[in-house]
Protein backbone atom coordinates (compact mmCIF):
# COMPACT_ATOMS: atom_id res chain seq x y z
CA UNK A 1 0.00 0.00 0.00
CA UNK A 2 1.07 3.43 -0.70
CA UNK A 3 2.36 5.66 1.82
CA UNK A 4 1.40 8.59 -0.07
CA UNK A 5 0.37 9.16 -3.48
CA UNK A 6 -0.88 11.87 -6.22
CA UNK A 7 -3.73 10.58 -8.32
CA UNK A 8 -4.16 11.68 -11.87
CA UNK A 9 -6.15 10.30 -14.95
CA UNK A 10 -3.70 8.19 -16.66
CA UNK A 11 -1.48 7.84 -13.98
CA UNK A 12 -0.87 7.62 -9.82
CA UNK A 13 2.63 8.66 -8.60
CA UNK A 14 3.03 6.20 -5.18
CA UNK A 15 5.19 7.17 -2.74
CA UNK A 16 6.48 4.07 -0.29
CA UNK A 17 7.07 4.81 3.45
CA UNK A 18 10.93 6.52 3.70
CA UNK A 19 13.66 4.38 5.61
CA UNK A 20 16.65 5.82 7.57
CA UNK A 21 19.71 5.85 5.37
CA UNK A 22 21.86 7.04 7.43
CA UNK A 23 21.76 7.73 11.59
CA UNK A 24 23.28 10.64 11.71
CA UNK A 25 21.46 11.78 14.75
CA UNK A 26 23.18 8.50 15.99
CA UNK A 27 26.76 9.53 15.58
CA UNK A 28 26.09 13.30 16.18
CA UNK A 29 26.80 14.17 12.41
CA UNK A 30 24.57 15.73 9.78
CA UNK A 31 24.26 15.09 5.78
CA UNK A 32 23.72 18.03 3.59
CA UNK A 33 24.52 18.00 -0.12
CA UNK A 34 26.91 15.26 -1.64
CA UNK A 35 23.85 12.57 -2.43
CA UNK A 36 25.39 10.96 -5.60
CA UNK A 37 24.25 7.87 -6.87
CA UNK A 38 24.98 5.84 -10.16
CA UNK A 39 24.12 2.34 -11.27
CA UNK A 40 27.43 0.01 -12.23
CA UNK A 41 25.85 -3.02 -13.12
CA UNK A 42 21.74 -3.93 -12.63
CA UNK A 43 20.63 -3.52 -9.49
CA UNK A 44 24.11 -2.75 -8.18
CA UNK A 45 24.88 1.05 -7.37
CA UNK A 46 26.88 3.59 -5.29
CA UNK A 47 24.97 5.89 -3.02
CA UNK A 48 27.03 8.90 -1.35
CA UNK A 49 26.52 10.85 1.33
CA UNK A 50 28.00 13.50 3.70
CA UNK A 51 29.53 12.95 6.67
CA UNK A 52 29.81 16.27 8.13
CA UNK A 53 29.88 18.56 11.33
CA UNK A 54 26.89 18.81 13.29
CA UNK A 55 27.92 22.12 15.24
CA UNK A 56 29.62 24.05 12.00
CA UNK A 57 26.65 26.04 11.07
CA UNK A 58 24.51 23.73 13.48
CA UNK A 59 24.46 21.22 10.44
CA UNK A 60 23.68 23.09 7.53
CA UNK A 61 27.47 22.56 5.93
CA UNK A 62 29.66 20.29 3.94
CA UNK A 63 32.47 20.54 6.42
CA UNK A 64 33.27 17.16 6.67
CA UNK A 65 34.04 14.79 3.73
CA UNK A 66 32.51 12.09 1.19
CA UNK A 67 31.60 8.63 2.57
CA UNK A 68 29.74 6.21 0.02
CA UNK A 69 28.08 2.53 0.15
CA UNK A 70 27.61 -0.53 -2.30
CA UNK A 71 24.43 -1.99 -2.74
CA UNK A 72 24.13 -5.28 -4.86
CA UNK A 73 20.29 -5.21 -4.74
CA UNK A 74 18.73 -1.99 -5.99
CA UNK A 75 19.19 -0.42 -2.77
CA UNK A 76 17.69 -3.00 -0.33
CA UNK A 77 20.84 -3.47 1.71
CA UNK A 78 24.50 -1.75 1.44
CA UNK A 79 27.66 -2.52 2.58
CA UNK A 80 29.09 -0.86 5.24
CA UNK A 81 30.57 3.26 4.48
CA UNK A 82 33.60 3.68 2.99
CA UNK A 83 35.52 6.74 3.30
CA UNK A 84 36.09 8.73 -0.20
CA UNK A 85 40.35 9.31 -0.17
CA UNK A 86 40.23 12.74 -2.08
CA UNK A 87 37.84 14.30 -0.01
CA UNK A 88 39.01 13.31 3.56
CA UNK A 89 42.33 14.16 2.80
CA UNK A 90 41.78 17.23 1.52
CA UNK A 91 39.43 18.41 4.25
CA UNK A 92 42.02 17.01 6.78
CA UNK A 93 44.61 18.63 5.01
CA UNK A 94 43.01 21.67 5.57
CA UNK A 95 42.40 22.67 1.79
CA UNK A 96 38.77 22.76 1.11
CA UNK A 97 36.19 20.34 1.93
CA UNK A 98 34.84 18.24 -1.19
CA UNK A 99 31.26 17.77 -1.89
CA UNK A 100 30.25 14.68 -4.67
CA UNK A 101 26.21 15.71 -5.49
CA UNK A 102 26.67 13.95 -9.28
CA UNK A 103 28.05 10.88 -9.99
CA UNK A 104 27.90 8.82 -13.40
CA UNK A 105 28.94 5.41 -14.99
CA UNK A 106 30.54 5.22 -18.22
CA UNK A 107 30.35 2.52 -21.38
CA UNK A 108 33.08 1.21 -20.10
CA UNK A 109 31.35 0.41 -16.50
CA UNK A 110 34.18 3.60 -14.71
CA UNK A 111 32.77 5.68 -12.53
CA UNK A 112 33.33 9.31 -12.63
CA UNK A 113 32.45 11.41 -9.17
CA UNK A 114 32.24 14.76 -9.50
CA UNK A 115 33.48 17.06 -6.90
CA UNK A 116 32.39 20.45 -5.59
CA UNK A 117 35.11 22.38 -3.65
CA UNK A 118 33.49 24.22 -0.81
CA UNK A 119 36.29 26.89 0.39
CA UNK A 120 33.96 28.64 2.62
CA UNK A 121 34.02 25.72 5.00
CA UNK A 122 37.60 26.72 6.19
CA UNK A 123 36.86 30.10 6.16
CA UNK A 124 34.14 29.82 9.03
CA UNK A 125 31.51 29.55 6.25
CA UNK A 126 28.61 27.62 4.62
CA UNK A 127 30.77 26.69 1.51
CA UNK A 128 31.11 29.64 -0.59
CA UNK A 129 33.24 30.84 -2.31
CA UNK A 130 33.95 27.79 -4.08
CA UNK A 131 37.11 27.05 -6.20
CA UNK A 132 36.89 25.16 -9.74
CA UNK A 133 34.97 21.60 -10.02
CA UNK A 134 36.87 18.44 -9.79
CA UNK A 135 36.39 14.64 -10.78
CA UNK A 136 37.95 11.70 -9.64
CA UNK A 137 37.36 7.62 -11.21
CA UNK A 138 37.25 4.11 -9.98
CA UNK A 139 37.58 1.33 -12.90
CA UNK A 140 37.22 -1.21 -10.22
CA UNK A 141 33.53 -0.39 -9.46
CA UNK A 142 34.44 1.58 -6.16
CA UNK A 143 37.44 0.22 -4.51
CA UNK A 144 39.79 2.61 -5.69
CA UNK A 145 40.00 5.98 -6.78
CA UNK A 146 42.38 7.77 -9.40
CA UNK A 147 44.27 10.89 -8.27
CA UNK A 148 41.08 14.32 -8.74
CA UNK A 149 41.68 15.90 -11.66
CA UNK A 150 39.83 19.68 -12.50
CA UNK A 151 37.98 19.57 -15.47
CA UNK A 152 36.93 23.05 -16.01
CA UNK A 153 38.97 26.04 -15.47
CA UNK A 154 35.60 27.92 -14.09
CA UNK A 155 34.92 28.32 -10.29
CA UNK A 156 31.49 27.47 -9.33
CA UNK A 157 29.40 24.22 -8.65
CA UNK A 158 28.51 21.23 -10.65
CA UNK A 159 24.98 20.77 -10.64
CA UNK A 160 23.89 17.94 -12.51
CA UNK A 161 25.54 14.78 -14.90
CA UNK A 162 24.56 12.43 -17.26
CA UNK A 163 25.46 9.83 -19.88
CA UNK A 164 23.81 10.24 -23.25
CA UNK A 165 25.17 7.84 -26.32
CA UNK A 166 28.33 7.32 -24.60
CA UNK A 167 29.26 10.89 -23.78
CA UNK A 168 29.01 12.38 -20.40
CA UNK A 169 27.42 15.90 -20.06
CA UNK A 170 27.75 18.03 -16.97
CA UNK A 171 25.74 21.47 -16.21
CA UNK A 172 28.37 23.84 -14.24
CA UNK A 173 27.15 26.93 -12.92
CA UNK A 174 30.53 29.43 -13.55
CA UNK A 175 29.95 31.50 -10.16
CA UNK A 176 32.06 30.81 -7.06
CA UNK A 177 29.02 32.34 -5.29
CA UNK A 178 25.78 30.60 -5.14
CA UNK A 179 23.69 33.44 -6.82
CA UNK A 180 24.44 35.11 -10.15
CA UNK A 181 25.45 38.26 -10.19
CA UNK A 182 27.32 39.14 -12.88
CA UNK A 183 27.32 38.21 -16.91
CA UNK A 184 30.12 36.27 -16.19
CA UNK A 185 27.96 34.19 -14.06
CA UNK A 186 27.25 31.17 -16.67
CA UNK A 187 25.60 27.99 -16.83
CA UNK A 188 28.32 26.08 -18.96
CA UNK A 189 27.77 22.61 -20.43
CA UNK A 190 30.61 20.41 -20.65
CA UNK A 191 31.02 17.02 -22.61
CA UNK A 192 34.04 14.16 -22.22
CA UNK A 193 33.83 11.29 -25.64
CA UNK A 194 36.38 9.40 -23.17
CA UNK A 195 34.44 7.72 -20.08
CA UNK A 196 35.35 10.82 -17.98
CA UNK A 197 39.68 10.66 -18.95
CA UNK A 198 38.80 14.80 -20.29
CA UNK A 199 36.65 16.96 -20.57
CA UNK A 200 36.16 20.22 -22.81
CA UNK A 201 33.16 22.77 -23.18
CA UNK A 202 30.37 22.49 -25.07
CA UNK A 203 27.70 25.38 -24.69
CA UNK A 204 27.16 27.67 -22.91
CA UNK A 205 22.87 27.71 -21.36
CA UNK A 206 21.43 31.47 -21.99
CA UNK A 207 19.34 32.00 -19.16
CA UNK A 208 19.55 35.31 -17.32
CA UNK A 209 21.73 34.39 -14.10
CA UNK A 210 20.52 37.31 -12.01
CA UNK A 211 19.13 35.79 -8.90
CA UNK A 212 19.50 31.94 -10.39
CA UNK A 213 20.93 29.56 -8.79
CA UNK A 214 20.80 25.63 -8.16
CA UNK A 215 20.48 23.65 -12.06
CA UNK A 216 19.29 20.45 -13.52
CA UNK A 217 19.58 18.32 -16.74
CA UNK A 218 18.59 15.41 -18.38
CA UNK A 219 17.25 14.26 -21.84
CA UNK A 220 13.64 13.35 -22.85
CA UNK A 221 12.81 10.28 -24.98
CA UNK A 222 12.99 12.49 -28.02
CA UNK A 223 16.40 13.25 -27.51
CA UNK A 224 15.98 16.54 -26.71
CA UNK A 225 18.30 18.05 -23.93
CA UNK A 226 16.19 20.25 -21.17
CA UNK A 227 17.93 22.25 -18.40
CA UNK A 228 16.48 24.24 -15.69
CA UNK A 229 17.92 27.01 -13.05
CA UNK A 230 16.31 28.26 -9.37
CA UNK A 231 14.81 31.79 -9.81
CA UNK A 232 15.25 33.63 -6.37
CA UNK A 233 13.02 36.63 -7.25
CA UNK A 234 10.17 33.75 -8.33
CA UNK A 235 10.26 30.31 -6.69
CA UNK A 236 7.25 29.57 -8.32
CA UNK A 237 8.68 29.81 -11.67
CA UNK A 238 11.75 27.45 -13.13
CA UNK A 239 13.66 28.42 -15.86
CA UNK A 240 13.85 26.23 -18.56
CA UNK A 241 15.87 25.94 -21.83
CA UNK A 242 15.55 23.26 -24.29
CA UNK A 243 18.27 22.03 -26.73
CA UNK A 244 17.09 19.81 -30.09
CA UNK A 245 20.91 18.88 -31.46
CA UNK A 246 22.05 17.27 -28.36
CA UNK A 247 23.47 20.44 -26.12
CA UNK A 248 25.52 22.34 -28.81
CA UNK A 249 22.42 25.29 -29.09
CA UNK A 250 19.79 25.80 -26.64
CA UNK A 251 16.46 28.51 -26.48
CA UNK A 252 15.03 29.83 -23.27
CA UNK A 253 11.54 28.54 -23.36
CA UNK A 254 8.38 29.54 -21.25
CA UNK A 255 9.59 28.86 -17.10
CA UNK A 256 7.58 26.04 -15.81
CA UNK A 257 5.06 26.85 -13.11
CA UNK A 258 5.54 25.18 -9.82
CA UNK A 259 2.69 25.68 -7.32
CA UNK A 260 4.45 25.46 -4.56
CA UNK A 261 7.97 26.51 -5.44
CA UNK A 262 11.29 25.10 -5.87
CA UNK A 263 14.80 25.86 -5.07
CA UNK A 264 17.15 22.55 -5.45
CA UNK A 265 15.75 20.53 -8.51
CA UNK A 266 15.91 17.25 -9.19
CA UNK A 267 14.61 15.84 -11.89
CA UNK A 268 13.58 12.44 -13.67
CA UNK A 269 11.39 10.11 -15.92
CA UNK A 270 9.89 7.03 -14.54
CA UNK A 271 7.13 5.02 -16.82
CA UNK A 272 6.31 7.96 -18.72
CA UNK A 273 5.76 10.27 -16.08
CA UNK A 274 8.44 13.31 -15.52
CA UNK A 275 9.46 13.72 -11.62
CA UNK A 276 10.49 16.71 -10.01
CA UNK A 277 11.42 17.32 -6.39
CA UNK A 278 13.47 19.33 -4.10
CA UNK A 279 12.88 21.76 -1.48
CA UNK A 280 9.93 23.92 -1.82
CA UNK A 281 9.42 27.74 -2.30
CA UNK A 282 10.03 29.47 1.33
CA UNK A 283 11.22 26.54 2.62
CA UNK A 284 8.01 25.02 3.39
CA UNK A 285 9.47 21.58 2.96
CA UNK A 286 10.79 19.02 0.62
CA UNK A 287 8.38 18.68 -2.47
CA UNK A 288 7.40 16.17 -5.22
CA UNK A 289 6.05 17.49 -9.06
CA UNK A 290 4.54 15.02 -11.49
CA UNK A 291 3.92 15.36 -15.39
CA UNK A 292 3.34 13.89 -18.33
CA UNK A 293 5.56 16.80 -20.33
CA UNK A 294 8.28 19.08 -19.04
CA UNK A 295 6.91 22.07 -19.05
CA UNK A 296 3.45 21.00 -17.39
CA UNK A 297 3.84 19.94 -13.74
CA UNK A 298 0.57 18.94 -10.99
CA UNK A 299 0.58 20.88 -7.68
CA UNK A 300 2.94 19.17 -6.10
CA UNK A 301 2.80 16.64 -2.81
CA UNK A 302 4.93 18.14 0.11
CA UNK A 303 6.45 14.73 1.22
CA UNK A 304 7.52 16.76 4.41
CA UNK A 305 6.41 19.85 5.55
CA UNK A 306 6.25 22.53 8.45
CA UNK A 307 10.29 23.47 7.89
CA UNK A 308 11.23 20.49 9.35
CA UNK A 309 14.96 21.23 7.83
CA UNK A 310 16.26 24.80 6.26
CA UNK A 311 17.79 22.87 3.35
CA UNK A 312 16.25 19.97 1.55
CA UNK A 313 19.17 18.49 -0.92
CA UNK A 314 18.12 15.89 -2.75
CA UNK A 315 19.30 12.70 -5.39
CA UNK A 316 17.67 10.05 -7.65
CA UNK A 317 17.98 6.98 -9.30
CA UNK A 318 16.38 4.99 -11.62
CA UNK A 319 16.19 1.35 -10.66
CA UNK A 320 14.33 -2.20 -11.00
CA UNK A 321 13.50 -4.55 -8.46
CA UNK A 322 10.70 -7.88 -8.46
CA UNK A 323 8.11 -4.96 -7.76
CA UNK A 324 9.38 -3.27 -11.68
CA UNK A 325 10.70 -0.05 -12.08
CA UNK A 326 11.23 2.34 -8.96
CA UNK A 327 13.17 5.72 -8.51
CA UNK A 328 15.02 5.34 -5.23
CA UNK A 329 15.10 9.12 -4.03
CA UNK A 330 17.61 10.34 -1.51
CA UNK A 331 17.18 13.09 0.44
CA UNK A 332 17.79 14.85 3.74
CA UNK A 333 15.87 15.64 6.51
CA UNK A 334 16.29 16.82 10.02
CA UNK A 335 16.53 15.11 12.83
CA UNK A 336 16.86 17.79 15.82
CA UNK A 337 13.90 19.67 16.92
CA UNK A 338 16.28 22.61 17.90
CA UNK A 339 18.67 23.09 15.46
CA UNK A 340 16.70 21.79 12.41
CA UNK A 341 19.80 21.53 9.73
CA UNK A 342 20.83 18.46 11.68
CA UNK A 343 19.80 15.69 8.84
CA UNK A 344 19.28 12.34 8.50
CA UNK A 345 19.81 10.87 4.94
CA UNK A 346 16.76 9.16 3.95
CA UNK A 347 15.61 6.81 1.46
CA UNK A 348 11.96 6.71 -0.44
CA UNK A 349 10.88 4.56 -3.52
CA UNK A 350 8.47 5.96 -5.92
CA UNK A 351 6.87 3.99 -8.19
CA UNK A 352 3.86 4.76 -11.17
CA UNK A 353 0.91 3.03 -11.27
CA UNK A 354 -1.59 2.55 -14.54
């Protein structure tokens, strides 16, 4: 039985009950930002997550470092956390701390992690200013790591990843600031034809940066490349661009209308239906869109609500299990009645019904 659901005419989105990911409440951490997760082989995937301070900004920081599991069964159980090398090092080190929010897998079954640098953290911070965006690869499906590499010369914040005929696209926001500000302030698409090895620029998104902030990505059946950016002045309203030769061009298109807002998209397709979460405008809570077309979305379920956490960061996945198809979404929430941006990670399936 569902736990929650949105009914619709040709469609019901059903939401199962969310598990605990991980305790942080447990260990006295918290678990903002940094939920990567990528498929290797059916059924099998990596799932990061944060393991960070629960006093630096009561929570609400990625100073800490990277810790990821294995799971061999869609997500059922997982192996017990493994440390990521580049990012506790660096954070011990005392360089930056290292955030990992997009992960991919490549033809050739490597993994490619990419990394945010947050130099705010060591400044006393939340994460900003941060420095340019770095990847690191496993070939061995996890158990090592090759030496981080930067693959754009642009400070800012990778936002989103994906694989599309081989090649691996990435959406970097070229701010080290969260909001734009300045024309220089660019959403910049980048492209590697070599499972991750390099990586060179591709386009660059048009959308007016004032204000915009956060980003997502993905492809529709058609083929068609859509990318979207956080409006600050209008939560209600996500810019959208649309690209029809595969991310070389792209035109600003109508914004899509979210009833309820949104600030950190996520977005995905599952059975035909388009899903969109993330936290919701005036951080009313973490919030779940369905539609049938990009540029059409429902009003929204709040899966949690009453600012339960300031910051709602969010991950999906598509997946199968005996059940069929299932996006596994990953996503924060707090676990402190007092300082709310103590998190949890938790775990929800969704799954469309006919």
């Amino acid at each position: 039985m569902a736990w929650k659901e949105i009914k619709h005419d040709s469609y019901t989105v059903e939401l199962e009950e969310p598990t605990l990911y991980v305790d942080n409440k447990a260990r006295h951490r918290s678990g903002h930002m940094g939920h990567a997760l990528a498929e290797f082989a059916p059924g099998c995937i990596i799932d990061f997550n944060s393991n960070c301070s629960a006093e630096h900004w009561t929570g609400h920081s990625p100073y800490g470092w990277m810790e990821y599991r294995i799971s061999t069964d869609a997500g059922k159980t997982f192996w017990p956390a493994i440390d990521l090398p580049y990012s506790k090092k660096a954070f011990l080190d005392g360089l930056f701390s290292v955030s990992v929010e997009k992960a991919v897998v490549c033809a050739d079954g490597s993994i490619v992690a990419f990394g945010v640098r947050n130099i705010g953290t060591m400044m006393g911070g939340l994460a900003e200013p941060w420095s340019t965006p770095t990847a690191v690869r496993s070939e061995d499906q996890g158990k090592t790591w090759s030496e981080p590499f930067e693959y754009a010369p642009y400070e800012g914040r990778t936002y989103d990843a994906f694989v599309y005929n081989g090649t691996i696209y990435t959406l970097h926001f070229c701010n080290p600031d969260f909001l734009g500000k300045k024309p220089e302030h660019m959403y910049r698409v980048y492209k590697s034809d070599d499972c991750g090895k390099t990586f060179s620029e591709f386009s660059v998104i048009p959308f007016d940066t004032e204000r915009r902030g956060y980003g997502a990505l993905l492809a529709d059946d058609d083929g068609s490349f859509h990318a979207f950016a956080y409006n600050e002045a209008n939560e209600c309203e996500m810019d959208h661009a649309v690209s029809r030769d595969f991310g070389e061009t792209w035109t600003v298109v109508k914004p899509c209308h979210l009833a309820k807002g949104i600030r950190n998209p996520q977005i995905a397709k599952l059975d035909g239906v388009y899903l969109l979460h993330g936290r919701s405008g005036g951080e009313k809570g973490f919030v779940l869109y369905s539609g049938e077309s990009l540029d059409a979305w429902d009003e929204g379920l709040m899966v949690v609500e009453n600012l339960r956490a300031p910051a709602y960061y969010s991950n999906n996945l598509n997946l199968r299990d005996e059940k069929g198809n299932f996006l596994l979404v990953q996503y924060s929430d707090s676990y402190d009645e007092q300082e709310k941006a103590r998190v949890n990670v938790m775990h929800m399936n969704v799954r469309i019904k006919r």
